[in-house]
Protein backbone atom coordinates (compact mmCIF):
# COMPACT_ATOMS: atom_id res chain seq x y z
CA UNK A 1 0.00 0.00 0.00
CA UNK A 2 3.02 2.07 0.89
CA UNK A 3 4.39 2.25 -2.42
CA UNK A 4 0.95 2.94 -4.31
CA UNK A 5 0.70 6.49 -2.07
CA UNK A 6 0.94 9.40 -4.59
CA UNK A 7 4.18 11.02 -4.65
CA UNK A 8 4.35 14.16 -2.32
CA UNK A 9 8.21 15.36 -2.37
CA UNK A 10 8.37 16.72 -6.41
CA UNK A 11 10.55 19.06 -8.04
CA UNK A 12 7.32 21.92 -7.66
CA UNK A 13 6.70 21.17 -4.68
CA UNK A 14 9.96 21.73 -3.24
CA UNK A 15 10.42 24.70 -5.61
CA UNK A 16 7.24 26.82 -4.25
CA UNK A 17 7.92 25.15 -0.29
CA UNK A 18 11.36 27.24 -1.45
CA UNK A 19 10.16 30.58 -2.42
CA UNK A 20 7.44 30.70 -0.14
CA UNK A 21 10.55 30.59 2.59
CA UNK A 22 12.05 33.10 1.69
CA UNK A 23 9.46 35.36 1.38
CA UNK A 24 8.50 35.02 4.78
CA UNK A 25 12.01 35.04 5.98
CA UNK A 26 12.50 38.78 4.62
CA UNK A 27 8.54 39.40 6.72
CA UNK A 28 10.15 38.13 9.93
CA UNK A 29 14.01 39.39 9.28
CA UNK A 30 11.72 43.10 8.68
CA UNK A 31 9.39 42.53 11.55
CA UNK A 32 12.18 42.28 14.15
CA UNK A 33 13.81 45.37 12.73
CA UNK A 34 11.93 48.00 11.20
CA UNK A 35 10.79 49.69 14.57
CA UNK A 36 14.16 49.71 15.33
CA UNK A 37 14.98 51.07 12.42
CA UNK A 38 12.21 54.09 12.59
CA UNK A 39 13.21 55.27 16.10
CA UNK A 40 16.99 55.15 15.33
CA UNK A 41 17.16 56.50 11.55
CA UNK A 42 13.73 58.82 11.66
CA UNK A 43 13.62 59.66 15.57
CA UNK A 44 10.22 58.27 15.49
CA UNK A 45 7.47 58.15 18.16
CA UNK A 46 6.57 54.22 19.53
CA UNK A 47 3.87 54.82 18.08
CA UNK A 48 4.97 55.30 14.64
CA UNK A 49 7.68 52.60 15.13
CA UNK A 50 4.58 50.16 15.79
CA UNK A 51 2.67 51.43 12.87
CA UNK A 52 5.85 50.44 11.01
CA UNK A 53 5.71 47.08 11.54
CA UNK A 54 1.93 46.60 11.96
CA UNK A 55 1.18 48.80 8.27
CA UNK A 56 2.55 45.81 6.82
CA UNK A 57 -0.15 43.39 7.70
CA UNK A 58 -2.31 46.16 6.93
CA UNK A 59 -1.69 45.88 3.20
CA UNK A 60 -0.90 42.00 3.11
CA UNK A 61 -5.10 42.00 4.20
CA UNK A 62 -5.42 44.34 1.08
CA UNK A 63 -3.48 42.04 -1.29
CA UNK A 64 -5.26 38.76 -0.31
CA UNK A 65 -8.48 40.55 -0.33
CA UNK A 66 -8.10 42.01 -4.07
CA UNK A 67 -5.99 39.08 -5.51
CA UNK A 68 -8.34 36.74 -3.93
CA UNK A 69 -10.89 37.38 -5.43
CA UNK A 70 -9.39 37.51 -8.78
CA UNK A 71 -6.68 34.95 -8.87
CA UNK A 72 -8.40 31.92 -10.16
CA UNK A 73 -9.59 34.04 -13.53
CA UNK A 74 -6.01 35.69 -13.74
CA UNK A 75 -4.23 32.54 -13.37
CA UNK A 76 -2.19 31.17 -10.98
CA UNK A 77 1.16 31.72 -12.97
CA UNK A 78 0.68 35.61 -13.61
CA UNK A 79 -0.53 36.21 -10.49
CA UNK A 80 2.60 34.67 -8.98
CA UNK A 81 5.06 36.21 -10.85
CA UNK A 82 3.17 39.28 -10.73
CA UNK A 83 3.16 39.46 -6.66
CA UNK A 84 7.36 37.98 -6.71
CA UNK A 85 8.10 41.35 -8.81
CA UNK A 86 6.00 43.95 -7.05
CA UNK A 87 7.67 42.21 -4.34
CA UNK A 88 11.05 42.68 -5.61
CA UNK A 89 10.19 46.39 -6.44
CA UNK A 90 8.54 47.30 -3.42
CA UNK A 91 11.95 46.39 -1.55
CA UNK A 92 14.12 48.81 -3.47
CA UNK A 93 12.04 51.64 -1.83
CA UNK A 94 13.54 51.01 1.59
CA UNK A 95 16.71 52.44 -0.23
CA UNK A 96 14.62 55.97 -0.48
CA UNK A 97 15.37 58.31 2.28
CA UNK A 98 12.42 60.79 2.40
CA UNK A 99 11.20 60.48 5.93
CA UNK A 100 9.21 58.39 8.41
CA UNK A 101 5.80 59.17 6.50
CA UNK A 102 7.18 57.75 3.09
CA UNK A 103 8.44 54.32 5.16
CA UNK A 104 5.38 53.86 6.14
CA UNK A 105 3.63 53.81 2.53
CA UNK A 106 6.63 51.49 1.54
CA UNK A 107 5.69 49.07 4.48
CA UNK A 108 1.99 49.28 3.09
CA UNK A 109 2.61 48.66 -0.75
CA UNK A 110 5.42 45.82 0.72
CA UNK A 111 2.73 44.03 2.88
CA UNK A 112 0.36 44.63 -0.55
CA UNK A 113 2.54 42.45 -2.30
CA UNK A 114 3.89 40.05 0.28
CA UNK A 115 -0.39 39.19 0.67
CA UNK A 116 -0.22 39.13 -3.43
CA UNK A 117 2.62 36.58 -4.04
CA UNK A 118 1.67 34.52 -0.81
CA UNK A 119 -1.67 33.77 -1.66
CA UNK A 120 -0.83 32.79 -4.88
CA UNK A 121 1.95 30.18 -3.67
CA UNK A 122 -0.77 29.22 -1.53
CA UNK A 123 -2.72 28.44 -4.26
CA UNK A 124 -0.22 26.60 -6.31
CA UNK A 125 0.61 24.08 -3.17
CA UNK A 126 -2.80 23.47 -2.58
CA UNK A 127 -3.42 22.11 -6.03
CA UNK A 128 -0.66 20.16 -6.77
CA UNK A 129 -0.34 18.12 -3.61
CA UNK A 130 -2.31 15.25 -4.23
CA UNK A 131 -5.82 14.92 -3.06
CA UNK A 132 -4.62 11.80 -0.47
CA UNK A 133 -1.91 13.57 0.95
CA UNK A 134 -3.55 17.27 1.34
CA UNK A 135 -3.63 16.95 5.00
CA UNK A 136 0.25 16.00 5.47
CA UNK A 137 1.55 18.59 2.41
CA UNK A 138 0.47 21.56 3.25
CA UNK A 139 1.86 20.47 6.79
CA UNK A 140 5.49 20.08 5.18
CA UNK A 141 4.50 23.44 3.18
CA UNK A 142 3.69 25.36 5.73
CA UNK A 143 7.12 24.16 7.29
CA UNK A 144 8.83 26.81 5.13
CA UNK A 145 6.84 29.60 7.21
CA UNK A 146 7.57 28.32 10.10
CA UNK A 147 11.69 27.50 10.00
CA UNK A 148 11.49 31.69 8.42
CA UNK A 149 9.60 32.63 11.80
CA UNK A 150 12.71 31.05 13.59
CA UNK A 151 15.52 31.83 11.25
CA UNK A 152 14.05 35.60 10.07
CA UNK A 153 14.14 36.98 13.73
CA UNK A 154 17.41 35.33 14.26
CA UNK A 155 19.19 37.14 11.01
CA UNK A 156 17.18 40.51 11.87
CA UNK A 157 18.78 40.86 15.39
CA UNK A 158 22.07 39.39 13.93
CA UNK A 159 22.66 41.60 11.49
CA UNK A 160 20.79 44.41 12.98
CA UNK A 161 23.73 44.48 15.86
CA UNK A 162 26.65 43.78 13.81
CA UNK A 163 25.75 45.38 9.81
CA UNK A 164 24.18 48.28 8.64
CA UNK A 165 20.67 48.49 7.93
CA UNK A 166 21.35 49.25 4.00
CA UNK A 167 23.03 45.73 4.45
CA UNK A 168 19.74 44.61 5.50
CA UNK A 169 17.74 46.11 2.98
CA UNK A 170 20.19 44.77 0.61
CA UNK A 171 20.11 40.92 2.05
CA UNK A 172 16.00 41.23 1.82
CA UNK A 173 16.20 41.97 -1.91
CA UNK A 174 18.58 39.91 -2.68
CA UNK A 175 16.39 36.87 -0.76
CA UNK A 176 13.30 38.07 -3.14
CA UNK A 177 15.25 38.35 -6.24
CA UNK A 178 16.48 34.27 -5.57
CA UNK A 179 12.76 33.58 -4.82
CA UNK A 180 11.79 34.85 -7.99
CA UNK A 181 14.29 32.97 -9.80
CA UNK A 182 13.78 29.59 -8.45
CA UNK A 183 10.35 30.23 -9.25
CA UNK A 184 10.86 30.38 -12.61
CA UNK A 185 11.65 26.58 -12.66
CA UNK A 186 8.52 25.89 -11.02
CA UNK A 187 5.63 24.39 -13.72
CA UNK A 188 2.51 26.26 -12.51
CA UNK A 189 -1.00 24.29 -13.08
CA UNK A 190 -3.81 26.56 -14.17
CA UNK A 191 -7.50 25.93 -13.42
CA UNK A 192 -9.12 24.85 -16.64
CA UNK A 193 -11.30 27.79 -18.44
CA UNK A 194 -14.65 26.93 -17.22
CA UNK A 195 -13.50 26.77 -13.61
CA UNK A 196 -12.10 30.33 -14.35
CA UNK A 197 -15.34 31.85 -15.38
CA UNK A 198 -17.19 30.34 -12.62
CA UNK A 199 -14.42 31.35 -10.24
CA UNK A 200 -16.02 34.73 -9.53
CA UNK A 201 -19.12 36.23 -10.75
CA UNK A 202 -19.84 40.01 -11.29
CA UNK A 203 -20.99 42.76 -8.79
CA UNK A 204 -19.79 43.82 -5.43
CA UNK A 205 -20.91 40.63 -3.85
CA UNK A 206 -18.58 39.22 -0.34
CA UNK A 207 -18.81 35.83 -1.99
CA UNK A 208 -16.29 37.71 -4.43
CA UNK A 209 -13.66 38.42 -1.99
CA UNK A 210 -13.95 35.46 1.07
CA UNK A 211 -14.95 31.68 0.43
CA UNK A 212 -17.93 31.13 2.44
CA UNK A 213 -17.13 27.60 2.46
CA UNK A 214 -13.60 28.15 4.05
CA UNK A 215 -15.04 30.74 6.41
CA UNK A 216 -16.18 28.94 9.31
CA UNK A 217 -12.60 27.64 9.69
CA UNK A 218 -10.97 31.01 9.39
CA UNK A 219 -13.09 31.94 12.14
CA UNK A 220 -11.79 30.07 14.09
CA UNK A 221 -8.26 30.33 12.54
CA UNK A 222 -8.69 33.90 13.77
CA UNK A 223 -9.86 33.54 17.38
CA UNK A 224 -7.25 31.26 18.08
CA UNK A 225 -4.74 33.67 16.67
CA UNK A 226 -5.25 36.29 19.05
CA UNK A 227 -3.29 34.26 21.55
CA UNK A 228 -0.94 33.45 19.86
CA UNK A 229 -0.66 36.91 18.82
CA UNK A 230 -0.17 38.03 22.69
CA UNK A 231 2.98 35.34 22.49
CA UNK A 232 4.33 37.25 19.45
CA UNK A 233 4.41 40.75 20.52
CA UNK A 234 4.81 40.35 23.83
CA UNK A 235 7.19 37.55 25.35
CA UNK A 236 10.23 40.04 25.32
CA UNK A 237 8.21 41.80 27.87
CA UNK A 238 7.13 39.22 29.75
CA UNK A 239 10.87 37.92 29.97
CA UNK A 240 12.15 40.71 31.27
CA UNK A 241 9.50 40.94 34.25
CA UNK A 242 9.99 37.35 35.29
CA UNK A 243 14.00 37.67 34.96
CA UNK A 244 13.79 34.70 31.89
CA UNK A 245 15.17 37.21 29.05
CA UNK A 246 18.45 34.67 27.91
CA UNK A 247 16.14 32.13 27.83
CA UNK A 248 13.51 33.76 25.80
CA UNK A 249 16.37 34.34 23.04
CA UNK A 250 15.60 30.26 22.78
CA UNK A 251 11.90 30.55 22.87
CA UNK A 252 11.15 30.82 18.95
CA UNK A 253 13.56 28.56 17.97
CA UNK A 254 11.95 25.19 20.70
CA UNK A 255 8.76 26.83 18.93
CA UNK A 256 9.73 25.82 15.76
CA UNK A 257 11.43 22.77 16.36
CA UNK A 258 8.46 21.64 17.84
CA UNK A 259 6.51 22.41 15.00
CA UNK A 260 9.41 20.25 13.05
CA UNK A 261 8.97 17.35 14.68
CA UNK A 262 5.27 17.36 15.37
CA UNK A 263 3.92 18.33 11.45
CA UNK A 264 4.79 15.13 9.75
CA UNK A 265 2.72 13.38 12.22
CA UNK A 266 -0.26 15.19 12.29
CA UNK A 267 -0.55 16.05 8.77
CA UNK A 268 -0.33 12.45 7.78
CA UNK A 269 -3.24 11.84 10.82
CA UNK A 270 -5.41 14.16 9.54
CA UNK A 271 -5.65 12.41 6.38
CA UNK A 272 -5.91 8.99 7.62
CA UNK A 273 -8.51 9.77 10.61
CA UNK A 274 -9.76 13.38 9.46
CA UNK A 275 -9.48 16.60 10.70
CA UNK A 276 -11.02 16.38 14.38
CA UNK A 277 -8.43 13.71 15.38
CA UNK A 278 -5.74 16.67 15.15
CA UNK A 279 -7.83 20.01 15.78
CA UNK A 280 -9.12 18.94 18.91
CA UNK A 281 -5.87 17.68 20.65
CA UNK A 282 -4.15 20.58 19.34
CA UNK A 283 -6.44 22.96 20.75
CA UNK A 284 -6.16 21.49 24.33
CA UNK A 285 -2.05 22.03 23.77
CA UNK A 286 -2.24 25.53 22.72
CA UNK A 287 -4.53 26.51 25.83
CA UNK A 288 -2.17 23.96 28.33
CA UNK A 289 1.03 25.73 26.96
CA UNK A 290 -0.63 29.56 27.51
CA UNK A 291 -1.22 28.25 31.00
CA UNK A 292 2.17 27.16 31.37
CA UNK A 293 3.08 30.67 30.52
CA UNK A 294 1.45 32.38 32.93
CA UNK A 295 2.76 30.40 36.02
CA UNK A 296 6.21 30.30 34.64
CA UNK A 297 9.27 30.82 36.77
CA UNK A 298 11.89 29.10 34.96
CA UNK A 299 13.23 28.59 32.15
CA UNK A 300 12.18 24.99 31.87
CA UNK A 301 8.74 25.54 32.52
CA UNK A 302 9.05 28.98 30.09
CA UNK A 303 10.21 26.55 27.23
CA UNK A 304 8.30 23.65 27.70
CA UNK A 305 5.31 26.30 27.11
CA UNK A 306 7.37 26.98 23.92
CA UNK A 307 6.97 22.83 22.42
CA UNK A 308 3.05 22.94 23.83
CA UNK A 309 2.10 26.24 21.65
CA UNK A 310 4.60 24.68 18.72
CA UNK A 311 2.85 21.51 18.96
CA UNK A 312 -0.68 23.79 19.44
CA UNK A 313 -0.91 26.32 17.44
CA UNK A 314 1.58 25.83 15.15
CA UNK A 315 -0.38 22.64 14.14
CA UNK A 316 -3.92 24.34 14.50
CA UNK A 317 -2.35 26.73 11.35
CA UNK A 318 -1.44 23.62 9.04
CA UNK A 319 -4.71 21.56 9.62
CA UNK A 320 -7.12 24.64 9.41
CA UNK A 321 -5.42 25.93 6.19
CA UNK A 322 -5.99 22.55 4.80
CA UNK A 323 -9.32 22.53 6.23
CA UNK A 324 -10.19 25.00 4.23
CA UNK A 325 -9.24 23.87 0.92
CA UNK A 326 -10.40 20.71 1.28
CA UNK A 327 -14.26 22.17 1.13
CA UNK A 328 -13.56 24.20 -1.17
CA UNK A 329 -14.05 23.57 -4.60
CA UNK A 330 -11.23 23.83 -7.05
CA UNK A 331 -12.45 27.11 -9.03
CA UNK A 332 -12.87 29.06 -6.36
CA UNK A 333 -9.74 27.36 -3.91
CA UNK A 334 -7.75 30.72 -4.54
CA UNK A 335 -10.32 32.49 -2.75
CA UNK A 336 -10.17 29.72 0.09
CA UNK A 337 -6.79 30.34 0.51
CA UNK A 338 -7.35 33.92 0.90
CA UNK A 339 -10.24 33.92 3.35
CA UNK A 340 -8.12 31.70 5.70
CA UNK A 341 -4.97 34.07 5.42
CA UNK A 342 -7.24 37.16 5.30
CA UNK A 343 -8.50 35.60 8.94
CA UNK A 344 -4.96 34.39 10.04
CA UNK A 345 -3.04 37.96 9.47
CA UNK A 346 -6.77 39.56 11.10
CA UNK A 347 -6.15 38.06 14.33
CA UNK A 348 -2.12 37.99 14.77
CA UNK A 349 -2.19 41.99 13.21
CA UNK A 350 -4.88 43.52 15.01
CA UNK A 351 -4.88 41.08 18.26
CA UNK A 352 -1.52 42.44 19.83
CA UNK A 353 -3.55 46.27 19.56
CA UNK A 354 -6.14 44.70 21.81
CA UNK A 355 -4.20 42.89 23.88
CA UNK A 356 -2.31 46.90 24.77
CA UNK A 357 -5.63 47.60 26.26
CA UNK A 358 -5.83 44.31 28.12
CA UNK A 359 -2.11 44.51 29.52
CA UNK A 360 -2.68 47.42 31.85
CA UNK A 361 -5.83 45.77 33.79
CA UNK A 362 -4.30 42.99 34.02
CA UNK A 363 -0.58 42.33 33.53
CA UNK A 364 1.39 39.36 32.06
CA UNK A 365 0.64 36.15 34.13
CA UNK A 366 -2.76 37.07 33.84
CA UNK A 367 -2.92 38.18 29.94
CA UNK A 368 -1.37 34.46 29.59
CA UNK A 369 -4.37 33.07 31.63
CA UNK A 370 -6.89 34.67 29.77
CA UNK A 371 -5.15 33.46 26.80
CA UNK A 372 -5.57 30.12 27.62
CA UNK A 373 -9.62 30.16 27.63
CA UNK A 374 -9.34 32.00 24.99
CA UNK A 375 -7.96 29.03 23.05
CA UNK A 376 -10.23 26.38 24.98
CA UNK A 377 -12.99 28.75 23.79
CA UNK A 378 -11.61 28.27 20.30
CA UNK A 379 -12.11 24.42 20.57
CA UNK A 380 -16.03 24.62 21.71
CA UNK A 381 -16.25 27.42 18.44
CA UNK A 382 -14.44 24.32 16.33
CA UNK A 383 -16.93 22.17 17.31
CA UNK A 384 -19.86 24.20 16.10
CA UNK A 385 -18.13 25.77 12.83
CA UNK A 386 -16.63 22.43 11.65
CA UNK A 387 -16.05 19.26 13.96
CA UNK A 388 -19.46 18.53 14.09
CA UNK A 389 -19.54 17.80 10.46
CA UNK A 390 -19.19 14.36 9.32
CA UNK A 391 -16.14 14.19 7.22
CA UNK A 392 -15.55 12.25 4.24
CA UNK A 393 -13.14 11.45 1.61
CA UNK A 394 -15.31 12.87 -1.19
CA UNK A 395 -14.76 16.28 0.65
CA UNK A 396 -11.13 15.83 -0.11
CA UNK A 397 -11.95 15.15 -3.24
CA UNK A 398 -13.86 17.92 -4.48
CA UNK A 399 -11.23 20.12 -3.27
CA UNK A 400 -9.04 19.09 -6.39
């Protein structure tokens, strides 16, 4: 039976895993620095330093909102190529100097086409992994996101404290100029021409920017987000109040590893047993791992909170992204892929400016607490929005 299992690990599949990375690896290298960058090189306020590095998600929403809902009739190819090269040329306007007000457009129109190019990888994954394996590839895809939200922060700091930040400018094109070019060895499948017309329909109708189909689980996508969006933005300064900041350095990193080991697994369970076999466990991880958080005082117990969100969260990502291609139908699976990003950059780009207002009432341990129902919340919303459902394989199926 072994041998007769569709063949995961091609030359396409490796080549858009590829690009992918290193598109998010220049997002995370930039995330880590640009506030940095604003205060020291603009004498910005904190304020404008976080609107820096928040604008971005700002106009990756934009992207996957516009591109989604015209990607499948564009094409998967041109859109690709398109987003790779407004990529390329949005990063050459970090070498402009004309003040904190123009960095901030070039962080928009660079989020526009990170959310451009992304969605249409996206895209291109979801349709060539095969229709028995959908479950475990986009785990191993989504892989290349992760290792660049472990590797990106790690350059950023690096080279932020020992280069110049034209070097860094100059290492993020250059990482966008190789994407493009590997991509160009890629073969690109194209939905055929009658899927493309019934892709979208005319008139300012929401089914023509978000999949109603994949909705539900981007809901849910997006609640659970939010905590993992507190984790994000604001572990340094949780660290530093509980005296754990060398070991925090390390957090990201067990994150990831965790995510490593862990994605195989439950990517290749989900399509054996369905979805529910993996959501729900992960769900109960994520929440036990926020609770671990809050009651941390060393740095074992701070990093063993670091595997339980990696084997969480990071899982809950994978499963609901291939969740919601897998009721999707194939015309309209661009648009799927949007609506669950759309969700997923929602809640990790607009939950940390919530969480501010939270943070004062309540402080850390507590923030971390709150956290934790709100992903045990999440589970009871799976429940109604998708794991009551009785899956099938025909589901699968029609996602192809």
């Amino acid at each position: 039976m072994e041998e007769t299992r569709p063949k995961l690990w091609t030359k396409d599949f490796i080549i858009i895993s590829a690009a992918n990375f290193f598109l998010y690896l220049i997002f995370y290298l930039l995330l880590v620095t640009i506030a940095v960058y604003a205060v020291d090189h603009y004498h910005a306020s904190e304020a404008q330093a976080g609107l820096a590095t928040g604008i971005f998600i700002i106009g990756t929403l934009i992207g996957r909102l516009v591109i989604g809902r015209i990607i499948e009739s564009v094409g998967n190819k041109k859109t690709m190529f398109f987003g790779l090269i407004f990529f390329i040329l949005t990063s050459l306007l970090y070498f402009i100097d004309l003040g904190v007000s123009f960095l901030l457009f070039t962080r928009l129109v660079h989020g526009l086409a990170l959310g451009v190019a992304s969605t249409a990888t996206g895209t291109i994954v979801a349709q060539i992994i095969p229709a028995a394996r959908k479950g475990e590839g986009i785990g191993y895809y989504s892989m290349s996101t992760t290792l660049a939200t472990a590797i990106g922060p790690f350059i950023g700091i690096y080279m932020s404290q020992h280069t110049s930040y034209t070097a860094i400018f100059s290492f993020c094109l250059a990482l966008g100029i190789i994407s493009f070019i590997i991509a160009l060895f890629m073969k690109v499948p194209e939905v055929k021409a009658a899927a493309k017309k019934a892709a979208v329909k005319g008139g300012f109708k929401l089914s023509n920017y978000i999949e109603p189909k994949a909705l539900p689980i981007a809901l849910v996508t997006m609640i659970a987000s939010i905590g993992y969006a507190s984790v994000l933005s604001f572990i340094n300064f949780y660290a530093i109040e509980i005296h754990l900041v060398d070991v925090a350095s390390f957090f990201f990193i067990v994150y990831a590893v965790a995510i490593l080991v862990s994605r195989p697994i439950t990517g290749r369970l989900m399509d054996v047993k369905g979805a529910n076999s993996v959501m729900y466990p992960t769900f109960l991880l994520f929440a036990a791992g926020l609770f671990l958080l809050s009651i941390a005082g060393s740095g074992t117990i701070f990093l063993l909170a670091a595997v339980l969100i990696g084997f969480g969260f990071g899982n809950i990502q994978s499963c609901s992204q291939a969740i919601a291609v897998k009721v999707t139908p194939l015309e309209r699976m661009g648009l799927a892929t949007s609506t669950y990003f759309i969700a997923l950059d929602a809640g990790l780009g607009f939950g940390p400016y919530v969480i501010g207002y939270i943070i004062p009432l309540t402080g850390y341990r507590n923030l971390y607490l709150i956290m934790a129902i709100v992903a045990l919340a999440s589970t009871v919303l799976y429940y109604f929005m998708h794991g009551k459902r009785k899956e099938t394989a025909a589901v699968g199926a029609d996602a192809i």
